[in-house]
PDB file of N, CA and C in Angstrom:
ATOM      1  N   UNK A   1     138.412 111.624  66.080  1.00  0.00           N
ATOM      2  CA  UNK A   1     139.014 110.297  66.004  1.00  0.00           C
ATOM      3  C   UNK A   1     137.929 109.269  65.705  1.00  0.00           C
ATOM      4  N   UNK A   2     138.277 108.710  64.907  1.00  0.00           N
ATOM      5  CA  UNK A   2     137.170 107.258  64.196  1.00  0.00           C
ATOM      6  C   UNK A   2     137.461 105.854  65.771  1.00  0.00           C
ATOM      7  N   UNK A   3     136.210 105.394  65.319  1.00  0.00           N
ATOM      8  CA  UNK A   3     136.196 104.137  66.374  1.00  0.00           C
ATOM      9  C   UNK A   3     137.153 103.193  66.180  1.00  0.00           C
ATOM     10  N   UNK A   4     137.639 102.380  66.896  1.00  0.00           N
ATOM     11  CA  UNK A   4     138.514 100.742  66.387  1.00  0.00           C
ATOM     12  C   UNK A   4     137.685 100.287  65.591  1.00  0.00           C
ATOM     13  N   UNK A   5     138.514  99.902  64.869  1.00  0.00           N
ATOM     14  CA  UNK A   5     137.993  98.471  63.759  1.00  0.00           C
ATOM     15  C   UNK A   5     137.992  97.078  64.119  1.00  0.00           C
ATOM     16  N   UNK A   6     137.051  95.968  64.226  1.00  0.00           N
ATOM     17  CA  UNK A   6     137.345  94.947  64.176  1.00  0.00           C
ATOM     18  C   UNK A   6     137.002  94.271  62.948  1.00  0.00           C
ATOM     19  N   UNK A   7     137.894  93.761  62.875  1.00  0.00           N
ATOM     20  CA  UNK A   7     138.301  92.806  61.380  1.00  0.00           C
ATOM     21  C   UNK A   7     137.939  90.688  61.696  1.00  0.00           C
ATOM     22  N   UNK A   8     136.765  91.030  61.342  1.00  0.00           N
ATOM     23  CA  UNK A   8     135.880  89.733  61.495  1.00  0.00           C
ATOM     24  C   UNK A   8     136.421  88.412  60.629  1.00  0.00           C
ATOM     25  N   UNK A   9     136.834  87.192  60.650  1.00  0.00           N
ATOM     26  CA  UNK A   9     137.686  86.050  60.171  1.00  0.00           C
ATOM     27  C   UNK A   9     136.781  84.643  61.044  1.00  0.00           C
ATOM     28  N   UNK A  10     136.243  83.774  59.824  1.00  0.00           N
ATOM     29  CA  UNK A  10     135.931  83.005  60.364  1.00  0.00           C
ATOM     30  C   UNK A  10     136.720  81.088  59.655  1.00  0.00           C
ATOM     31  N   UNK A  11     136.774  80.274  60.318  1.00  0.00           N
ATOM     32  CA  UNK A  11     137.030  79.289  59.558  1.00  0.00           C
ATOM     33  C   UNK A  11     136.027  77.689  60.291  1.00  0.00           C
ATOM     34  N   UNK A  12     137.008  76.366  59.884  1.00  0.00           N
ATOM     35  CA  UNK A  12     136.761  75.359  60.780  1.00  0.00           C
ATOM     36  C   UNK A  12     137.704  74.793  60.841  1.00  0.00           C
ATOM     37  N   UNK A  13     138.174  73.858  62.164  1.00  0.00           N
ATOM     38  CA  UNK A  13     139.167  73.378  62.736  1.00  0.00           C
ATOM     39  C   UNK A  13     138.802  72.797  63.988  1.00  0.00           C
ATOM     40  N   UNK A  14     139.298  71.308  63.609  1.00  0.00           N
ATOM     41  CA  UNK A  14     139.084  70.139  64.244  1.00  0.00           C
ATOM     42  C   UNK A  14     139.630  70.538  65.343  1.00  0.00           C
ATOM     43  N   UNK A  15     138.483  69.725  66.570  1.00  0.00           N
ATOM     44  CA  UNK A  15     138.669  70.114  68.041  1.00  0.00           C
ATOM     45  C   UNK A  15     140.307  69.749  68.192  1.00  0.00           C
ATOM     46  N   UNK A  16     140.826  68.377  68.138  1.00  0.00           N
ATOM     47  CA  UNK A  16     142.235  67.898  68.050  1.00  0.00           C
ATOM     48  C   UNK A  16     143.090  68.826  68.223  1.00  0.00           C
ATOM     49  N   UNK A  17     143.315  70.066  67.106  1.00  0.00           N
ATOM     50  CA  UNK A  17     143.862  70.851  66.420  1.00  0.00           C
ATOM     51  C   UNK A  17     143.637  71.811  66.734  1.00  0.00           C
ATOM     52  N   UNK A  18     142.714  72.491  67.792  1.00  0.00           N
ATOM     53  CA  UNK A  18     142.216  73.678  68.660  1.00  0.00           C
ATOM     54  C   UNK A  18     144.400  74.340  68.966  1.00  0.00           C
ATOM     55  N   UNK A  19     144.204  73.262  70.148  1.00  0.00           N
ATOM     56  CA  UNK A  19     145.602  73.677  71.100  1.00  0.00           C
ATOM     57  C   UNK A  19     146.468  73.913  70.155  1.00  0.00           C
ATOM     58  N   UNK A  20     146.956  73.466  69.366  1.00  0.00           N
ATOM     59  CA  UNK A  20     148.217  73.474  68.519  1.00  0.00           C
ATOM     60  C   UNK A  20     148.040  74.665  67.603  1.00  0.00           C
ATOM     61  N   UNK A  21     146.775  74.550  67.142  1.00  0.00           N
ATOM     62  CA  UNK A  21     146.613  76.122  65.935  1.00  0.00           C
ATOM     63  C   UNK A  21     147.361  77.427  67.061  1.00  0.00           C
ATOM     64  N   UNK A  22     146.444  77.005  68.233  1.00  0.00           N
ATOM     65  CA  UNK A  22     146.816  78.526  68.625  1.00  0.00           C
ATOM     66  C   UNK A  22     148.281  78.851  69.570  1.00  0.00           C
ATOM     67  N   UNK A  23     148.522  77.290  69.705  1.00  0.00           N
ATOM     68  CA  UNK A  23     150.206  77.933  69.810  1.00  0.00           C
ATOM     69  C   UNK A  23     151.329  78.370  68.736  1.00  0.00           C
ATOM     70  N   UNK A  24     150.517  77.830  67.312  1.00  0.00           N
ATOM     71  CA  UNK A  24     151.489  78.086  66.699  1.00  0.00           C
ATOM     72  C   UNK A  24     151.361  79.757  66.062  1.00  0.00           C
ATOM     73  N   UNK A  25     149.939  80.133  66.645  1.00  0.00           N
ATOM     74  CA  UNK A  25     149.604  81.574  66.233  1.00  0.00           C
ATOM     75  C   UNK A  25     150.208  82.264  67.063  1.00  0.00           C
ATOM     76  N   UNK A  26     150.392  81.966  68.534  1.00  0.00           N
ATOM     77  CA  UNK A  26     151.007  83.119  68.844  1.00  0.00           C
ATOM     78  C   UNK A  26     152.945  82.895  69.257  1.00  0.00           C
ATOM     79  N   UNK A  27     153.138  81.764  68.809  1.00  0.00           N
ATOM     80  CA  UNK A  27     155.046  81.945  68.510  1.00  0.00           C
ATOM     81  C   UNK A  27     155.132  82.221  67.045  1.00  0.00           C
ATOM     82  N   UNK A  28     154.019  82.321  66.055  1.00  0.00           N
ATOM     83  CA  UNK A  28     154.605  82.420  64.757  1.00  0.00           C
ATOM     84  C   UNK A  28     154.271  83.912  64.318  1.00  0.00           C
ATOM     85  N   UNK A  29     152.511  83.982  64.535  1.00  0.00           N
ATOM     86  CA  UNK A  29     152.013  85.222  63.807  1.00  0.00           C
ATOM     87  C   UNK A  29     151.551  86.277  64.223  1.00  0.00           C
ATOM     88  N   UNK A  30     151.515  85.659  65.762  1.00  0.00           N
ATOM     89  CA  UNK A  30     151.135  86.766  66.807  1.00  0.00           C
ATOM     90  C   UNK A  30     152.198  88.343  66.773  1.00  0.00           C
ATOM     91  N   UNK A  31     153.574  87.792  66.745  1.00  0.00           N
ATOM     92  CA  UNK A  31     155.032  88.636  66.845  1.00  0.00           C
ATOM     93  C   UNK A  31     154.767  89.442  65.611  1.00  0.00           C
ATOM     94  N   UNK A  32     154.527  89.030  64.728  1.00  0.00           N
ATOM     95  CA  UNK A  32     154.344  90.234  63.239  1.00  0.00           C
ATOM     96  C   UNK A  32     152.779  91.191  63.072  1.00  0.00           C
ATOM     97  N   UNK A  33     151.481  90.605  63.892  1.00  0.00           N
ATOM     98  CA  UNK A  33     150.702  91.322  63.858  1.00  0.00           C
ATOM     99  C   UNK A  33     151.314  92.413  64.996  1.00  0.00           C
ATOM    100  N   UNK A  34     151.657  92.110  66.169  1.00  0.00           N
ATOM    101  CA  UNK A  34     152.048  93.096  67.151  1.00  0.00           C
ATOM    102  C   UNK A  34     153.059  94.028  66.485  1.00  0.00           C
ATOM    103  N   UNK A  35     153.670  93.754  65.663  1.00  0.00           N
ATOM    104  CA  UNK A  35     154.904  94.638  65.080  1.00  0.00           C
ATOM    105  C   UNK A  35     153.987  95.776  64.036  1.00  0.00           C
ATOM    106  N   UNK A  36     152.733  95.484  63.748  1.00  0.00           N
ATOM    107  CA  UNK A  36     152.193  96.611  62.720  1.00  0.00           C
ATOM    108  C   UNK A  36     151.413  97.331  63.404  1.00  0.00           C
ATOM    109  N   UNK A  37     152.003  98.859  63.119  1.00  0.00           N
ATOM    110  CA  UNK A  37     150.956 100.226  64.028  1.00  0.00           C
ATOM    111  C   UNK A  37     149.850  99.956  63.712  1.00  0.00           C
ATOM    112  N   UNK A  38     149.061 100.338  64.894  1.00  0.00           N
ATOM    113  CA  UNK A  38     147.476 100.144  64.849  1.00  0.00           C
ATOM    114  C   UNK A  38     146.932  98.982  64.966  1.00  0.00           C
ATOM    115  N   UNK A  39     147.576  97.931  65.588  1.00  0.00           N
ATOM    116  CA  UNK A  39     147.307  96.696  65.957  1.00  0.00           C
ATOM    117  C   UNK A  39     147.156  96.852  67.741  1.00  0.00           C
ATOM    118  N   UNK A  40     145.619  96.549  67.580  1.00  0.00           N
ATOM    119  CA  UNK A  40     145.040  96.334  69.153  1.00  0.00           C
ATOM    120  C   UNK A  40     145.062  95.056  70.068  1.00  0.00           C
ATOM    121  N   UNK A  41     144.613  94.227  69.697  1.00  0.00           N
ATOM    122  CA  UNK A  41     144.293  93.152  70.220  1.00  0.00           C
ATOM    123  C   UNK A  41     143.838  91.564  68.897  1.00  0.00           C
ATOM    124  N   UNK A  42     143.500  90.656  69.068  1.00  0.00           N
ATOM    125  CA  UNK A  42     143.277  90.128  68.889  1.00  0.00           C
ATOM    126  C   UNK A  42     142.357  88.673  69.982  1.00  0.00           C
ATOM    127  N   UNK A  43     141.225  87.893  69.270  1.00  0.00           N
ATOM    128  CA  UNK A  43     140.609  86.903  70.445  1.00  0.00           C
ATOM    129  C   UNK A  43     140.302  85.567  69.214  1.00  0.00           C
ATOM    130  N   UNK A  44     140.456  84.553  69.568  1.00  0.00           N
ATOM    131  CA  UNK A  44     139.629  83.577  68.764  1.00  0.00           C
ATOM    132  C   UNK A  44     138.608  83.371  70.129  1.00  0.00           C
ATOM    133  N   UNK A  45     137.417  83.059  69.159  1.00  0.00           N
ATOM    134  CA  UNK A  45     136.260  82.145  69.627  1.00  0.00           C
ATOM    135  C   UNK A  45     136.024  81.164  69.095  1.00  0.00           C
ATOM    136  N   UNK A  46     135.935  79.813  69.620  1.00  0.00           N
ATOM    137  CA  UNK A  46     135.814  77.761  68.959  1.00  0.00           C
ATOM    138  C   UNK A  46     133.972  77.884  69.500  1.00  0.00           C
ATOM    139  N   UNK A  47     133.422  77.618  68.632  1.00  0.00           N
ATOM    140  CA  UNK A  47     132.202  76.992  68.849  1.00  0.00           C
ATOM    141  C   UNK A  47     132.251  75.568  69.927  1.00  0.00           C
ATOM    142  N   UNK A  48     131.728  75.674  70.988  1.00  0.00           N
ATOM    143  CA  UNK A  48     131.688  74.785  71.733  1.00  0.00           C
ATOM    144  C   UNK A  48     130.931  73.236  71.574  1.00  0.00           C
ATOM    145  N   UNK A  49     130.418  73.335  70.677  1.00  0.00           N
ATOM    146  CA  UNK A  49     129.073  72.252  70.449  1.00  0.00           C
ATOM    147  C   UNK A  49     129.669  71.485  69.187  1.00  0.00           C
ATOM    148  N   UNK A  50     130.530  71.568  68.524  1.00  0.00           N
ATOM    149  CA  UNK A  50     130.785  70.972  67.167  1.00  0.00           C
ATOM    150  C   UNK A  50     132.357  70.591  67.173  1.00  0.00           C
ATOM    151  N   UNK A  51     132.420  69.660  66.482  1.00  0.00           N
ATOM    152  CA  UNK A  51     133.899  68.944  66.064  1.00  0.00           C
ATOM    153  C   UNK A  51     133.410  68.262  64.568  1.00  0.00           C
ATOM    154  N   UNK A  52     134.402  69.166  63.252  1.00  0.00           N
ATOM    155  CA  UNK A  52     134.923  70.315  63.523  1.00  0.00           C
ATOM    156  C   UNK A  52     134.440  71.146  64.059  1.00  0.00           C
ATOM    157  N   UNK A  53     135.530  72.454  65.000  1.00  0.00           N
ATOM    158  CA  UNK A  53     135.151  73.687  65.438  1.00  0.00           C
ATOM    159  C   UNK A  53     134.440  74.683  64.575  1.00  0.00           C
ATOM    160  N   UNK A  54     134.002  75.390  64.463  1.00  0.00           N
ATOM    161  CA  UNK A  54     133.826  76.891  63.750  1.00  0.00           C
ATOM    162  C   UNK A  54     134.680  77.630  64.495  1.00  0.00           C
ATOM    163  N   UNK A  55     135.144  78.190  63.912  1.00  0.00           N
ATOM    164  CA  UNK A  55     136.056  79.385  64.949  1.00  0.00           C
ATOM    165  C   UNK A  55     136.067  80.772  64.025  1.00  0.00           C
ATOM    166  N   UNK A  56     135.519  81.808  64.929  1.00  0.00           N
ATOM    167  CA  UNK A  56     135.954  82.902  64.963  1.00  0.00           C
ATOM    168  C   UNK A  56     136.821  84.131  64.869  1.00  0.00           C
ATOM    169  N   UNK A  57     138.141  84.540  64.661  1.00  0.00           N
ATOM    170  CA  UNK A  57     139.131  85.242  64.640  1.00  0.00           C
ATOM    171  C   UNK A  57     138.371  86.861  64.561  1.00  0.00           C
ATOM    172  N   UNK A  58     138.588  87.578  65.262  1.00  0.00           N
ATOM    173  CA  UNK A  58     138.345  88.651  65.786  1.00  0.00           C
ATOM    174  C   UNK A  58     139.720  89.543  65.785  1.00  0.00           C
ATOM    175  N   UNK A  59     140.525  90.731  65.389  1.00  0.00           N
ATOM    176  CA  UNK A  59     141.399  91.490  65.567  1.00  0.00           C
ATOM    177  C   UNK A  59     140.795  93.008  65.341  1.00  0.00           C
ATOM    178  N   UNK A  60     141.728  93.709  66.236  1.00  0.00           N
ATOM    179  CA  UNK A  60     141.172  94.818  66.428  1.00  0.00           C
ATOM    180  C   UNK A  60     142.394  95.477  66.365  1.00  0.00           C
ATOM    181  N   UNK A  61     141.627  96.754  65.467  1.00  0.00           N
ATOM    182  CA  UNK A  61     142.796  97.599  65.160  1.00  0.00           C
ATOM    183  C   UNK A  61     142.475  99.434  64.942  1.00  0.00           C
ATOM    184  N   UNK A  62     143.241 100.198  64.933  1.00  0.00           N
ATOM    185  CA  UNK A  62     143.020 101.262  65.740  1.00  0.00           C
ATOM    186  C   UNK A  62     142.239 102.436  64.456  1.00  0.00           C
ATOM    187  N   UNK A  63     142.747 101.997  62.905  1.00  0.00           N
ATOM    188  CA  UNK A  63     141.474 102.214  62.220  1.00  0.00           C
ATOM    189  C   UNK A  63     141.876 101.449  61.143  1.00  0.00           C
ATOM    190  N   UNK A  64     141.213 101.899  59.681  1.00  0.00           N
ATOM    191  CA  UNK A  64     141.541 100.876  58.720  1.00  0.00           C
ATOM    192  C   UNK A  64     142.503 101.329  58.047  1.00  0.00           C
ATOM    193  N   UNK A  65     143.414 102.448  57.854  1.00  0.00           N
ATOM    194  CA  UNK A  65     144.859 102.298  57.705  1.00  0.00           C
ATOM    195  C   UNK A  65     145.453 101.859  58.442  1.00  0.00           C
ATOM    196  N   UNK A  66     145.337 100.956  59.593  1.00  0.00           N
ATOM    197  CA  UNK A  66     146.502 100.163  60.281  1.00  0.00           C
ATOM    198  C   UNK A  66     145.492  98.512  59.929  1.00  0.00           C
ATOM    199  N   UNK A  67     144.729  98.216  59.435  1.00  0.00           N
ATOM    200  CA  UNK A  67     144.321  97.037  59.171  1.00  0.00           C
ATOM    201  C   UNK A  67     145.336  96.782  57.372  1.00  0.00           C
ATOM    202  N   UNK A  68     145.391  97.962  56.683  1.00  0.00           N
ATOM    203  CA  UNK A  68     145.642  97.789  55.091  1.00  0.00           C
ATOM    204  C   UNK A  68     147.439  97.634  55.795  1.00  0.00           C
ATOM    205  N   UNK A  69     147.855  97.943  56.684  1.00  0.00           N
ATOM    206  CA  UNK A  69     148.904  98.068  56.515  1.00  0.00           C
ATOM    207  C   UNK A  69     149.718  96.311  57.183  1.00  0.00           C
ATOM    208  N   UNK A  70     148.504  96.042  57.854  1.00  0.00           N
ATOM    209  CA  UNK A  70     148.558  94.524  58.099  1.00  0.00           C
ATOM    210  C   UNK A  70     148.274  93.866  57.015  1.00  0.00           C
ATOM    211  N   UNK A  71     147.108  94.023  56.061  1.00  0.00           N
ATOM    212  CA  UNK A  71     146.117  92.766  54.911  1.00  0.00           C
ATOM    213  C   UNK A  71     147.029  93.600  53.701  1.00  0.00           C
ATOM    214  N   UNK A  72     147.481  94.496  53.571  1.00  0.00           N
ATOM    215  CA  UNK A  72     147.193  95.003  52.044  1.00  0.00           C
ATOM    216  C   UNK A  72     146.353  95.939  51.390  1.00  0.00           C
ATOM    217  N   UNK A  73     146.422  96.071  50.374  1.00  0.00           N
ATOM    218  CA  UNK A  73     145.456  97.256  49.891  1.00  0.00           C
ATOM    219  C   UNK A  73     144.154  96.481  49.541  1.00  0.00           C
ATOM    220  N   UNK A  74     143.974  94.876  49.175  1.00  0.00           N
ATOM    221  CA  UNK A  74     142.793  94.766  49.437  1.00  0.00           C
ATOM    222  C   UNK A  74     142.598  93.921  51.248  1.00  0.00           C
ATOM    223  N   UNK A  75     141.821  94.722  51.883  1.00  0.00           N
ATOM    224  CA  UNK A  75     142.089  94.940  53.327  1.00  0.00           C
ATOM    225  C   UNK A  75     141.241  93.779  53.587  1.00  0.00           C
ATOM    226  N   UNK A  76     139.970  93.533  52.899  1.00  0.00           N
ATOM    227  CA  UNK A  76     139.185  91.874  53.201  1.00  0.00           C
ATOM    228  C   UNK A  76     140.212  90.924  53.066  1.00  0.00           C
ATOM    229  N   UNK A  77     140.744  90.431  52.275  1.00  0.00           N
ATOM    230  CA  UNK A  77     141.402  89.397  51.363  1.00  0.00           C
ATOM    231  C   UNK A  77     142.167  88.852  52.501  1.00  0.00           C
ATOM    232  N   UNK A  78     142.214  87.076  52.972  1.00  0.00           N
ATOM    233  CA  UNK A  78     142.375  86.386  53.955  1.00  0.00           C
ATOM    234  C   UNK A  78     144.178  86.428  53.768  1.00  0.00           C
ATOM    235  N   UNK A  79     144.282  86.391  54.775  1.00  0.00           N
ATOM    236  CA  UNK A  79     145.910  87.001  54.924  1.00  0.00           C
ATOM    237  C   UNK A  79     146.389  85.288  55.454  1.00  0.00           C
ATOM    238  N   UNK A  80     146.997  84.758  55.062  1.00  0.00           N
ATOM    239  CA  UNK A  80     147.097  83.191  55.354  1.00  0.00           C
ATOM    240  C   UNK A  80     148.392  82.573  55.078  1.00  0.00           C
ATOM    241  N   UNK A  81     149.323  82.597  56.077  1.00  0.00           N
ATOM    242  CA  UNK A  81     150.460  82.404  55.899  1.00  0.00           C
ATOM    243  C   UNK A  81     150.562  80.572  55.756  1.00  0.00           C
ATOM    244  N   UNK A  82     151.486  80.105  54.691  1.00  0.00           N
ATOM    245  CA  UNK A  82     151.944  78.731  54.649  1.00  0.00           C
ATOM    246  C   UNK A  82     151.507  77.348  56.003  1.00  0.00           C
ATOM    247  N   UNK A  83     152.352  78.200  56.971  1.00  0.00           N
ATOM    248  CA  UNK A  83     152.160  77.426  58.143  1.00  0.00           C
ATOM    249  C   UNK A  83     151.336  77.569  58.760  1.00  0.00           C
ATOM    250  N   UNK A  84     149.807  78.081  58.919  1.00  0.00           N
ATOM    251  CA  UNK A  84     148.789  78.205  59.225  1.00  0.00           C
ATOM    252  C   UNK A  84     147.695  77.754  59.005  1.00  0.00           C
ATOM    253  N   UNK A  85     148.072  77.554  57.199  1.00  0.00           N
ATOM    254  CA  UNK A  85     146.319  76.707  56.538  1.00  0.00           C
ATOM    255  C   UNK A  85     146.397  75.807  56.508  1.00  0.00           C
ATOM    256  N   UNK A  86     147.839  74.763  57.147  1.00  0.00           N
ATOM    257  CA  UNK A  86     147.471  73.185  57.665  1.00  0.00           C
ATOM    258  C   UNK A  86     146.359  73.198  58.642  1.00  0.00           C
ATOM    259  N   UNK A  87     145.881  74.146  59.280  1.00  0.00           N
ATOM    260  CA  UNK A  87     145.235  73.693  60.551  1.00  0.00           C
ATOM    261  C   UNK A  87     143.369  73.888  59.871  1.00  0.00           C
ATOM    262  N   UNK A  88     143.413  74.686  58.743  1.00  0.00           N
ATOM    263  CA  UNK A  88     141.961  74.648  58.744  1.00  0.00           C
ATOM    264  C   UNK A  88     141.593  73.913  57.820  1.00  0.00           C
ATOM    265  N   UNK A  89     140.500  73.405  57.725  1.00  0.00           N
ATOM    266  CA  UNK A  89     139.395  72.321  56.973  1.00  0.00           C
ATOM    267  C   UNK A  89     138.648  73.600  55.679  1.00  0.00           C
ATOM    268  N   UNK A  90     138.483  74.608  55.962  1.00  0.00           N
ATOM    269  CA  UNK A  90     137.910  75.208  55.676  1.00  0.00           C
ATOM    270  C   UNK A  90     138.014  76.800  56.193  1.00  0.00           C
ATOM    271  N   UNK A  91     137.896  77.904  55.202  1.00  0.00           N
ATOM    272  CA  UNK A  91     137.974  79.386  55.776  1.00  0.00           C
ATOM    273  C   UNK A  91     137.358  80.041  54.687  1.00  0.00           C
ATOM    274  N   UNK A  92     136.971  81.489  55.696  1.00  0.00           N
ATOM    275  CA  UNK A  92     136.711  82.708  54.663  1.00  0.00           C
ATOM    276  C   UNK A  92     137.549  83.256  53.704  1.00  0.00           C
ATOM    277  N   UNK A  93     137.580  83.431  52.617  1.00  0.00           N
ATOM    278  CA  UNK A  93     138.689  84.191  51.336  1.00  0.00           C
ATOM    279  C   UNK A  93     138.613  85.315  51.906  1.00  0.00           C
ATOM    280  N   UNK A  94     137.309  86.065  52.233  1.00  0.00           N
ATOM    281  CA  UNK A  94     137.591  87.340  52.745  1.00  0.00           C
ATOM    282  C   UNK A  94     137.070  87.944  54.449  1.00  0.00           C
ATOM    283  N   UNK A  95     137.360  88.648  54.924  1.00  0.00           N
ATOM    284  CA  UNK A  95     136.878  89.434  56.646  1.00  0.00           C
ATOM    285  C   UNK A  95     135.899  90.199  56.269  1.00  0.00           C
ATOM    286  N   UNK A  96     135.189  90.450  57.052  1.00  0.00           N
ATOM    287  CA  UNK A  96     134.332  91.485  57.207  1.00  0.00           C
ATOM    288  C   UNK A  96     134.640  92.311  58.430  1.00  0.00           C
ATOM    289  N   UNK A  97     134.270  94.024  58.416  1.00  0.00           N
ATOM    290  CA  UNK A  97     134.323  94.599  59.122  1.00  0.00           C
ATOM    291  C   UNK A  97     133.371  95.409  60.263  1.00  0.00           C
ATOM    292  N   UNK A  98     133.295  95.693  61.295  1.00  0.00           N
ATOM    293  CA  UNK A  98     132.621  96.506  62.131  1.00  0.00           C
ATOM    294  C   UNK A  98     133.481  97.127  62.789  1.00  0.00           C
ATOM    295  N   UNK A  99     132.776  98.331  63.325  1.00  0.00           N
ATOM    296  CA  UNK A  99     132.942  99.890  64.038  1.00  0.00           C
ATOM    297  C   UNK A  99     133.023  99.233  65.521  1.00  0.00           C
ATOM    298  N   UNK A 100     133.885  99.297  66.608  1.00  0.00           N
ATOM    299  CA  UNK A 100     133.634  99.256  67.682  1.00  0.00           C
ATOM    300  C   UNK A 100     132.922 100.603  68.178  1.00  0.00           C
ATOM    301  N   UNK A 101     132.106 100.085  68.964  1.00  0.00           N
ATOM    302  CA  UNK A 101     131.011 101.893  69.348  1.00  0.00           C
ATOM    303  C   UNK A 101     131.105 101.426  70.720  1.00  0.00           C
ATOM    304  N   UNK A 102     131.320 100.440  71.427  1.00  0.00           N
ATOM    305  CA  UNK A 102     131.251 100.284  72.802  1.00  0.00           C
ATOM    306  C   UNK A 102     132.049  98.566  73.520  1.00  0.00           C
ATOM    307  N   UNK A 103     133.003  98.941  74.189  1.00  0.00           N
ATOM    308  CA  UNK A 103     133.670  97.875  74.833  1.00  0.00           C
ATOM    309  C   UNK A 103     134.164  98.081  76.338  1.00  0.00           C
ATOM    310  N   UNK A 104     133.190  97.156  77.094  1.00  0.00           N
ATOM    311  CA  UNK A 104     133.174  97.188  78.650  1.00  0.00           C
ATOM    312  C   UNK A 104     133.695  96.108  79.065  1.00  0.00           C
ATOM    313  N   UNK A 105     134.645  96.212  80.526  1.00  0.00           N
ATOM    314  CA  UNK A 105     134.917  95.412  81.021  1.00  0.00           C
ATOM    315  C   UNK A 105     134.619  95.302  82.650  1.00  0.00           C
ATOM    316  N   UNK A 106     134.712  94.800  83.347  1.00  0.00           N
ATOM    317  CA  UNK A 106     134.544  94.687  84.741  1.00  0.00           C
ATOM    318  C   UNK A 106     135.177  95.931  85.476  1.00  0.00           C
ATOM    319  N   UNK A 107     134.796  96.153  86.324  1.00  0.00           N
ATOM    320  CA  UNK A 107     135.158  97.562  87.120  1.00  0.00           C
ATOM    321  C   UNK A 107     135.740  97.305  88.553  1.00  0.00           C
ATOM    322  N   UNK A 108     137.102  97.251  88.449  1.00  0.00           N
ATOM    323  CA  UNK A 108     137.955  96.415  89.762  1.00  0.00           C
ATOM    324  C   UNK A 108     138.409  97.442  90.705  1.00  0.00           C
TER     325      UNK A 108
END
C-alpha cells in the first residue's frame, strides 16, 4: 500500500474574509470533497502576521487515483468553483504534491 497524498494549495485572502471563506467551504465544498473515495481530510493554514492572509489549503487523500478523481486527469490544475474565487486576491493555477511518511498525534 502507497502512503496518503497530500495535495498542497496555496492562495491570499483578506483577514476580513478569513471567517466567511471558510464557512462557505464547508456548507458548499466541503459535502462534494467528502462524497469522493479516497478523500481523507482536509486543514487550511492563514499566515498569522499579514493582512492579506497567505493561506495554505492542505487535503489529504488516500492515493493519487482518489485525488484525479477529485481534480481530473490533470490532478495539479486548481479546482475552483464560481463561488469560491470571490474570496481570493490571488491563487496557485496549480497544487503540488507530497508523500505522507509520518503523522502523529497526542497519545490520550
Amino acid at each position: 500500500m502507497s502512503d496518503p497524498v497530500v495535495r498542497r494549495w496555496e492562495a491570499v485572502v483578506a483577514r476580513d474574509d478569513v471567517a466567511e471563506w471558510v464557512g462557505t467551504f464547508r456548507t458548499r465544498a466541503l459535502p462534494g470533497m467528502r462524497a469522493v473515495d479516497g478523500f481523507e481530510s482536509v486543514s487550511f493554514l492563514v499566515r498569522r502576521d499579514q493582512d492579506p492572509c497567505q493561506v495554505m489549503v492542505l487535503t489529504k487523500w488516500r492515493d493519487m487515483a482518489a485525488v484525479a478523481n477529485y481534480a481530473g486527469e490533470n490532478v495539479a490544475k486548481t479546482v475552483m468553483p464560481d463561488f469560491m474565487a470571490k474570496f481570493f486576491k490571488s491563487y496557485d493555477a496549480e497544487a503540488t504534491f507530497y508523500d505522507e511518511v509520518l503523522q502523529e498525534g497526542r497519545n490520550e
